[in-house]
C-alpha atoms as a PDB file:
ATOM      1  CA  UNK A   1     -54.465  28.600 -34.782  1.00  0.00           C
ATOM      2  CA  UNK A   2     -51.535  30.955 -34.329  1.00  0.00           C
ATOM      3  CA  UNK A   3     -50.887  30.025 -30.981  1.00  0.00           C
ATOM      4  CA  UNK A   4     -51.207  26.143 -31.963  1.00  0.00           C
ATOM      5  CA  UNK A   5     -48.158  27.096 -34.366  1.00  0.00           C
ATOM      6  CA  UNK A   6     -46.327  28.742 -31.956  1.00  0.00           C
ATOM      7  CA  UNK A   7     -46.484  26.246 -29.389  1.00  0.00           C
ATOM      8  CA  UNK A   8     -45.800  23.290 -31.573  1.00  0.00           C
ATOM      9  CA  UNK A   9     -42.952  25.025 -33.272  1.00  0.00           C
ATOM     10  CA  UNK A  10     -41.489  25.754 -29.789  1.00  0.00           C
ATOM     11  CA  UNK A  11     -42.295  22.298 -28.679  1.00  0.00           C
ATOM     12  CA  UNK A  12     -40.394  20.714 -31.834  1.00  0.00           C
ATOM     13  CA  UNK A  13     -37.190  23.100 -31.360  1.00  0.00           C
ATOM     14  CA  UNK A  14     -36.944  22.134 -27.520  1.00  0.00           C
ATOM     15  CA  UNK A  15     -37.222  18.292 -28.677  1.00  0.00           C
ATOM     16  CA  UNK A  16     -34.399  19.450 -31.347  1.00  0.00           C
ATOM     17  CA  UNK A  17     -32.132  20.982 -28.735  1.00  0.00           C
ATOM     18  CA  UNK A  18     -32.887  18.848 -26.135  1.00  0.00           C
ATOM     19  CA  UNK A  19     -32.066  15.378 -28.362  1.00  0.00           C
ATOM     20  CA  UNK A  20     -28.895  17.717 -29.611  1.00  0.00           C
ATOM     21  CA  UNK A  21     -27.454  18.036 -26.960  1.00  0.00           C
ATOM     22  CA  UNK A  22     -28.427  14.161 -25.705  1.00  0.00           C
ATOM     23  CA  UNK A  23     -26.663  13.185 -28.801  1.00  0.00           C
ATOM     24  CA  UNK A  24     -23.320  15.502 -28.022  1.00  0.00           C
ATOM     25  CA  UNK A  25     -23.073  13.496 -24.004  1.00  0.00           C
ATOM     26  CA  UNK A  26     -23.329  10.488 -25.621  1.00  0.00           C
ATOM     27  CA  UNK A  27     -20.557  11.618 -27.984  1.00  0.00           C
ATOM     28  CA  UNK A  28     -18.656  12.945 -25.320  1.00  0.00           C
ATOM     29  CA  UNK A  29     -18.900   9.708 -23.357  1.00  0.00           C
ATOM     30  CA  UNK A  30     -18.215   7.471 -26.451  1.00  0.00           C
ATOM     31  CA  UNK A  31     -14.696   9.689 -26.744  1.00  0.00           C
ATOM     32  CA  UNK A  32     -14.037   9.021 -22.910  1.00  0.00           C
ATOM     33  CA  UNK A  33     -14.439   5.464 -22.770  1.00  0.00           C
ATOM     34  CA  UNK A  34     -12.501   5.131 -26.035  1.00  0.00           C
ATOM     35  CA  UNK A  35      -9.628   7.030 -24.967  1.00  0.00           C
ATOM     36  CA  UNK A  36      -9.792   5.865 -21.165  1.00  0.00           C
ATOM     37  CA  UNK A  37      -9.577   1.863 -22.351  1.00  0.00           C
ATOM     38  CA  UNK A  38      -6.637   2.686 -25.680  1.00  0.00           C
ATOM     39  CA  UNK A  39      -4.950   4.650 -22.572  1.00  0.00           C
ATOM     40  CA  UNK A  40      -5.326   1.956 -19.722  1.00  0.00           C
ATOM     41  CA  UNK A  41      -4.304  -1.157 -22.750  1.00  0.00           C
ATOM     42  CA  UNK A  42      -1.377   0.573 -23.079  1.00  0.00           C
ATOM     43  CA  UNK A  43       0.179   1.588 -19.618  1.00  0.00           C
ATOM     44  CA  UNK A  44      -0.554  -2.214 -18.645  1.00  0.00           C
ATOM     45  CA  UNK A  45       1.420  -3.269 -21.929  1.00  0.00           C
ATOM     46  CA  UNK A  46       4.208  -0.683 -21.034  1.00  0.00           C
ATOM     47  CA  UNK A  47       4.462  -2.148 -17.739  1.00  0.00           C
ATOM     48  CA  UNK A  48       5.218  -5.680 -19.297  1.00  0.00           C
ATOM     49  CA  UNK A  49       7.912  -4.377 -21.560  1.00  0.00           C
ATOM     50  CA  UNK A  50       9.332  -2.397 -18.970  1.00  0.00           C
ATOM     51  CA  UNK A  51       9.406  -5.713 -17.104  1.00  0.00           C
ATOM     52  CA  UNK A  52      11.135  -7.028 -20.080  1.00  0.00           C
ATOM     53  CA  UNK A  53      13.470  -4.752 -21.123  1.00  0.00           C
ATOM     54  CA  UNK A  54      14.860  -5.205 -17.419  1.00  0.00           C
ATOM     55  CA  UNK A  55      15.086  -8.809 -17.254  1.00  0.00           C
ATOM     56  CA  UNK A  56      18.470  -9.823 -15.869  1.00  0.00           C
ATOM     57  CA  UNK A  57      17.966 -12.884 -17.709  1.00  0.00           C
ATOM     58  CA  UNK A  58      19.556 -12.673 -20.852  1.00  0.00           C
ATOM     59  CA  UNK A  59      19.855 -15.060 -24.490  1.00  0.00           C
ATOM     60  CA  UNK A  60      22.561 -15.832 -26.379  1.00  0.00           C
ATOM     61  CA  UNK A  61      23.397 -12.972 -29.133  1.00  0.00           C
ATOM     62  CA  UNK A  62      21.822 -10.856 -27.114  1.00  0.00           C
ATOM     63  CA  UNK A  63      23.063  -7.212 -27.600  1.00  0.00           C
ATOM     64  CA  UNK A  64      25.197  -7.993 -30.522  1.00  0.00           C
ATOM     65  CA  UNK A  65      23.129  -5.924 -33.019  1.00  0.00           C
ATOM     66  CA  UNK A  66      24.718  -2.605 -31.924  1.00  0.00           C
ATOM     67  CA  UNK A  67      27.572  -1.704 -34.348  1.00  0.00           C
ATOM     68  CA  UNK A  68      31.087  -2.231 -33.620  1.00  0.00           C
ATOM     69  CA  UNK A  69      33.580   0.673 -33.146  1.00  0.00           C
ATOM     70  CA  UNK A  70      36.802  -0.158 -35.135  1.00  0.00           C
ATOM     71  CA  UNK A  71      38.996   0.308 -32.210  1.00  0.00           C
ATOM     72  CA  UNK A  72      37.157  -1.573 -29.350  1.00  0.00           C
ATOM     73  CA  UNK A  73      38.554  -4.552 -27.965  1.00  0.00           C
ATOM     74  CA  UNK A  74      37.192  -8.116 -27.559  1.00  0.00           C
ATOM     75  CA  UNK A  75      36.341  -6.966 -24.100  1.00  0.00           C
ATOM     76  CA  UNK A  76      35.412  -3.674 -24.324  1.00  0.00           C
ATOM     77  CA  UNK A  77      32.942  -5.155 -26.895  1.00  0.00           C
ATOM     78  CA  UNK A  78      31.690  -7.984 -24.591  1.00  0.00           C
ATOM     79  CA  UNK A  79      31.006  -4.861 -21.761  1.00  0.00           C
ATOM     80  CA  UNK A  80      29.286  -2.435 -24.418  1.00  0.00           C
ATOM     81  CA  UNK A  81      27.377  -5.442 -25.792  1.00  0.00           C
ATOM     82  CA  UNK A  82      25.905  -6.108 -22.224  1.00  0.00           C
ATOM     83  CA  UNK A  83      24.746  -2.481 -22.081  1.00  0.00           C
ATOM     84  CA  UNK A  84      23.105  -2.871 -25.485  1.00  0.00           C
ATOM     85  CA  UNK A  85      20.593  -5.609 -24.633  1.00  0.00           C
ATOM     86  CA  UNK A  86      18.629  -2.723 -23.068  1.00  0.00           C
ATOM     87  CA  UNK A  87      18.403  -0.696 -25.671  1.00  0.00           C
ATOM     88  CA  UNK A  88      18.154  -3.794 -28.347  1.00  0.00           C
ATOM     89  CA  UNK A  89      15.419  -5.089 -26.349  1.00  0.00           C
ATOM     90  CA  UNK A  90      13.289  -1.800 -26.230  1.00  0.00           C
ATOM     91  CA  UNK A  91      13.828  -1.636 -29.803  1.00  0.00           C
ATOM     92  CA  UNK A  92      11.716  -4.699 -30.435  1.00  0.00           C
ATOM     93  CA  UNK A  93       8.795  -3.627 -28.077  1.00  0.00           C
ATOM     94  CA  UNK A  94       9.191   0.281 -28.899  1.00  0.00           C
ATOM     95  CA  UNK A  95       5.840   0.991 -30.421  1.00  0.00           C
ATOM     96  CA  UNK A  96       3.658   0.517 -27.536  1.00  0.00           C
ATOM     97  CA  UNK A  97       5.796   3.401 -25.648  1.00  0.00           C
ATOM     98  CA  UNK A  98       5.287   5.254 -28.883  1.00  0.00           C
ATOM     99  CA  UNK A  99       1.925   5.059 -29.022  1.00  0.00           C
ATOM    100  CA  UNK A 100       1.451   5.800 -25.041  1.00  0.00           C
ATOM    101  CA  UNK A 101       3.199   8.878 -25.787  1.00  0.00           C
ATOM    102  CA  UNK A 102       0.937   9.839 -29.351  1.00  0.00           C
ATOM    103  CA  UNK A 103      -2.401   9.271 -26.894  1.00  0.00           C
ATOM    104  CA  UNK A 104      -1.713  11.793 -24.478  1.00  0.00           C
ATOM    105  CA  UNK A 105      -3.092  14.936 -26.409  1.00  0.00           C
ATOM    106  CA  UNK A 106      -6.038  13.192 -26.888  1.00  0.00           C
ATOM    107  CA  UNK A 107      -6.338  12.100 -22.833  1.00  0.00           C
ATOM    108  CA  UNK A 108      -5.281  15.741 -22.036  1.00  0.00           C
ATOM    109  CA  UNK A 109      -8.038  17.387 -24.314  1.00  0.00           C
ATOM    110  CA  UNK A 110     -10.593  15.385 -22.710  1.00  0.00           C
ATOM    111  CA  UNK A 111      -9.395  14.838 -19.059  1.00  0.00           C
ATOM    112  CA  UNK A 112      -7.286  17.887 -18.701  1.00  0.00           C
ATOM    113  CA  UNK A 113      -3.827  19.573 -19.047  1.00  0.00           C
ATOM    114  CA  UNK A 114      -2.752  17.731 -15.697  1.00  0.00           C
ATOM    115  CA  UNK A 115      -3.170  14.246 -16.518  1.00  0.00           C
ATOM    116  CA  UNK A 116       0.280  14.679 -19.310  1.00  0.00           C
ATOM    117  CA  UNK A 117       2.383  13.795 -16.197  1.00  0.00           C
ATOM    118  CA  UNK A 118       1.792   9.718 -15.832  1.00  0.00           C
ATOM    119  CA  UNK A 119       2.628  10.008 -19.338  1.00  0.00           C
ATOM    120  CA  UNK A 120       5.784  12.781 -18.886  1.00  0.00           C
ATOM    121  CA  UNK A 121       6.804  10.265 -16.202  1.00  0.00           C
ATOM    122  CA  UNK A 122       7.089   6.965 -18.422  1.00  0.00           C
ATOM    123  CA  UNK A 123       9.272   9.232 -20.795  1.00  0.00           C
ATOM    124  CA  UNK A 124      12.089  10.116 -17.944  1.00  0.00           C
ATOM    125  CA  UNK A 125      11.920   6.363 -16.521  1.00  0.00           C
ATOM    126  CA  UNK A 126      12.550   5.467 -19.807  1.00  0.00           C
ATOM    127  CA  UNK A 127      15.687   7.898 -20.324  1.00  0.00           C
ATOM    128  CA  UNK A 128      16.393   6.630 -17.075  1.00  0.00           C
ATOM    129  CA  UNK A 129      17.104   3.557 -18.432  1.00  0.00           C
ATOM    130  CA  UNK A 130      18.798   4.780 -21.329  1.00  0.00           C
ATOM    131  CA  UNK A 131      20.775   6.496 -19.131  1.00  0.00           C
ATOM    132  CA  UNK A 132      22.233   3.622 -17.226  1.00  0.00           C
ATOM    133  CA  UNK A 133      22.624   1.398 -20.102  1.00  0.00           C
ATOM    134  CA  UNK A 134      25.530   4.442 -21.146  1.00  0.00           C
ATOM    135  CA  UNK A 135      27.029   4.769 -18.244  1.00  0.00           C
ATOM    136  CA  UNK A 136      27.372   1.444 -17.358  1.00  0.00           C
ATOM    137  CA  UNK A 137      28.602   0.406 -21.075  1.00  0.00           C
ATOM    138  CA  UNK A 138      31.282   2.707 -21.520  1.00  0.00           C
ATOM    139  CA  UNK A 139      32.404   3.650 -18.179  1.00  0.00           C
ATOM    140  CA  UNK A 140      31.138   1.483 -14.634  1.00  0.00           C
ATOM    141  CA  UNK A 141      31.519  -2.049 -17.381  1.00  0.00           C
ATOM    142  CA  UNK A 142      34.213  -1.213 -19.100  1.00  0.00           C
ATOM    143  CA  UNK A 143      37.302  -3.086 -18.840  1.00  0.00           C
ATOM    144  CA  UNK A 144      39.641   0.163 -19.364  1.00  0.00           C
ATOM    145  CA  UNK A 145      38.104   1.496 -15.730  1.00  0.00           C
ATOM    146  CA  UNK A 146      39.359  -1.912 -13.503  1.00  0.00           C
ATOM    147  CA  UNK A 147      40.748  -1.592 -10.732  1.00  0.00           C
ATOM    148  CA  UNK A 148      38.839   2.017 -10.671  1.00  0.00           C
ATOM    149  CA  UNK A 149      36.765   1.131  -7.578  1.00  0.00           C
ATOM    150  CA  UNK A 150      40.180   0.685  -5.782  1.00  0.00           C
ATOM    151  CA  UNK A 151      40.981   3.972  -6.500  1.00  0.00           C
ATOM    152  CA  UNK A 152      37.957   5.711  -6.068  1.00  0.00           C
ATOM    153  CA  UNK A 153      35.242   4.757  -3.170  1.00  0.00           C
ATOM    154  CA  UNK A 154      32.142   6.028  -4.732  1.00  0.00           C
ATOM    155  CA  UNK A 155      32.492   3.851  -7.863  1.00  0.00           C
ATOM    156  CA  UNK A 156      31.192   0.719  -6.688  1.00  0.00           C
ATOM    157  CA  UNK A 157      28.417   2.848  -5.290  1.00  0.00           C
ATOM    158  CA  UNK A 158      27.961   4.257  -8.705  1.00  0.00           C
ATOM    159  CA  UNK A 159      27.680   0.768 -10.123  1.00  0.00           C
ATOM    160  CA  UNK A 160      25.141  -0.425  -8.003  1.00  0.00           C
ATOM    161  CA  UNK A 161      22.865   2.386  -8.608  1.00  0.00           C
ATOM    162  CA  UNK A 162      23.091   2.384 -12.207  1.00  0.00           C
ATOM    163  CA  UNK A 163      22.331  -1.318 -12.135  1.00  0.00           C
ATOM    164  CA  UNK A 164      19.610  -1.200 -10.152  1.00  0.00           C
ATOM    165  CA  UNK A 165      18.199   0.683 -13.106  1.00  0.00           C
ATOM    166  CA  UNK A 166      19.241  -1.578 -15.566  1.00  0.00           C
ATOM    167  CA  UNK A 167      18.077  -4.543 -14.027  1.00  0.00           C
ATOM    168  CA  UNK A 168      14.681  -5.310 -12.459  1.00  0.00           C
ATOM    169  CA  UNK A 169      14.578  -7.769  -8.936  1.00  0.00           C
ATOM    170  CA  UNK A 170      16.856  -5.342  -7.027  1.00  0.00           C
ATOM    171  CA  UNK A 171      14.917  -4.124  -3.230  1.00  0.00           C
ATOM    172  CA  UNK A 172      13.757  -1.668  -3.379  1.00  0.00           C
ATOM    173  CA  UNK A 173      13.013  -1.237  -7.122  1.00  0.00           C
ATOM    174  CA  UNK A 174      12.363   2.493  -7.531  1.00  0.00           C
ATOM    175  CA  UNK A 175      12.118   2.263 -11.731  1.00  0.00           C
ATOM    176  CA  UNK A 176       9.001  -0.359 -11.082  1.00  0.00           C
ATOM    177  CA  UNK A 177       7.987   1.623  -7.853  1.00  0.00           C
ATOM    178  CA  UNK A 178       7.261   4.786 -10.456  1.00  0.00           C
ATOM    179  CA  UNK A 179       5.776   2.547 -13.355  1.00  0.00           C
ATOM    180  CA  UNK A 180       3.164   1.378 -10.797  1.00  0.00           C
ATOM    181  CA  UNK A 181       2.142   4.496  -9.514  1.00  0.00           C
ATOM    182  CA  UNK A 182       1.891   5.761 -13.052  1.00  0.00           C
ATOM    183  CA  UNK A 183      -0.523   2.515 -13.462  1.00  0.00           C
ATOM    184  CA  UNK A 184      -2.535   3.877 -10.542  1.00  0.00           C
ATOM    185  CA  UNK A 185      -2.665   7.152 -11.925  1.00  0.00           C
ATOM    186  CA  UNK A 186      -4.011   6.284 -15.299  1.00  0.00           C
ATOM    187  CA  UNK A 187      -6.231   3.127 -13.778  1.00  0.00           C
ATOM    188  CA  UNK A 188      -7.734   6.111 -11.754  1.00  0.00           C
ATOM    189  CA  UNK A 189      -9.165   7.861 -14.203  1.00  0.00           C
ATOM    190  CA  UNK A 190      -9.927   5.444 -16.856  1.00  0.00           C
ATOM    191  CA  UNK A 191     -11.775   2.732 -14.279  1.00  0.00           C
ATOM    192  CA  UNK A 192     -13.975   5.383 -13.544  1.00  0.00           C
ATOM    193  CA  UNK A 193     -15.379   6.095 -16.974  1.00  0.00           C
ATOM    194  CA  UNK A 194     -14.997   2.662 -17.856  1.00  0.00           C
ATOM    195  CA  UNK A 195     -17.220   1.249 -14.934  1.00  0.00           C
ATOM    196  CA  UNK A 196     -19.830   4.165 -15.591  1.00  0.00           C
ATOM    197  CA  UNK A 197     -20.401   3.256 -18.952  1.00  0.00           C
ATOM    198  CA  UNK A 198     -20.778  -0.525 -18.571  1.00  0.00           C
ATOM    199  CA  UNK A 199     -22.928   0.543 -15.340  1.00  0.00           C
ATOM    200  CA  UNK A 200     -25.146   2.759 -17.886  1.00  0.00           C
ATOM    201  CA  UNK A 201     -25.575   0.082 -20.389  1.00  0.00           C
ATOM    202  CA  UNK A 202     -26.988  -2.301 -17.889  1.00  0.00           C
ATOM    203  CA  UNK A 203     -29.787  -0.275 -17.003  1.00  0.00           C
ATOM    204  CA  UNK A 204     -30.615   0.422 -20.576  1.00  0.00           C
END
C-alpha cells in the first residue's frame, strides 16, 4: 500500500510539473507572438508616416502652426515655414513613433539586448530629419544667406544633402534605404514567431 502511495504521489507531482511547465511555454509563446505582431504593426505604420512626413507634396497652410519670431521677415517666415511642415507633420502622426520606441523593453526582454538597434535606428533617422528641417530653415532656406552659394562652393552641396533628407523621391534615398532595412530587421524576427504559432494552431 505504501509503495501504491508513493508511486501515485510521484506520478501526480510529475503530471504537476510537467503541465507547469507546459503552461509557462505556452505563456512564453503567447508573450512572443503578442509582442512580435504590436512590434511588426508598428514599424510598417512608421514606415508610412515616415513616407509622409517626407512628402514633397505640400497643402496650403501647411507649416504655419510654428510660432512667429517678432523680428522675422515676410520671407524669412515663408523659408522657416517650409522647414516646419516636417516637424508639423510628425506632430500629427507622433504617437506611433512613440509607441515603437515604449515597445522595445518589452522586445528586448524577450528577444534579447541586441534587437534595441532597429529601434535605436528609427530614433537617429528621425533626428535626422529634425536635423535637416533646422538647417535648412534657418540657414541653406533662408533669404539672409542668398547669394551664399556664390560665395562659398560647398553650399549648394550642403543644400542638396540636407534636402535629400527632408524630402523623399530623391536617388538614392538613404533615409528610406535605413527605414527598410530596419523593416527587415524587425519582419525577421517577428515572421518567425508569428508563422510558428499559426503553424502550431493548425495542427491542433
Amino acid at each position: 500500500m505504501n509503495i501504491l502511495q508513493s508511486l501515485s504521489i510521484t506520478i501526480a507531482a510529475f503530471v504537476a510539473v510537467y503541465s507547469i511547465n507546459a503552461w509557462r511555454r505556452e505563456l512564453k509563446g503567447q508573450r512572443e507572438l503578442d509582442v512580435s505582431e504590436q512590434a511588426l504593426a508598428l514599424i510598417y505604420e512608421c514606415k508610412d508616416n515616415l513616407q509622409f512626413i517626407r512628402s514633397p507634396f505640400g497643402f496650403s497652410g501647411e507649416g504655419q502652426t510654428r510660432k512667429r519670431r517678432p523680428d522675422e521677415t515676410k520671407d524669412e517666415s515663408k523659408a522657416f515655414d517650409q522647414a516646419y511642415v516636417l516637424i508639423e507633420r510628425y506632430e500629427k502622426v507622433k504617437d506611433s513613433f512613440i509607441k515603437l520606441q515604449s515597445i522595445k523593453y518589452k522586445f528586448m526582454a524577450i528577444f534579447g539586448k541586441e534587437t534595441a538597434e532597429p529601434f535605436n535606428e528609427v530614433n537617429r533617422i528621425m533626428n535626422k530629419l529634425f536635423l535637416a528641417a533646422k538647417r535648412l530653415g534657418l540657414r541653406y532656406w533662408n533669404p539672409k544667406y542668398q547669394g551664399q552659394s556664390e560665395r562659398d562652393p560647398k553650399w549648394g552641396k550642403r543644400i542638396l544633402e540636407y534636402e535629400a533628407k527632408f524630402y523623399s523621391g530623391e536617388e538614392p534615398d538613404t533615409i528610406a534605404e535605413k527605414m527598410d532595412n530596419v523593416v527587415g530587421i524587425i519582419e525577421g524576427i517577428c515572421s518567425k514567431i508569428i508563422q510558428g504559432k499559426k503553424a502550431k494552431k493548425r495542427t491542433h
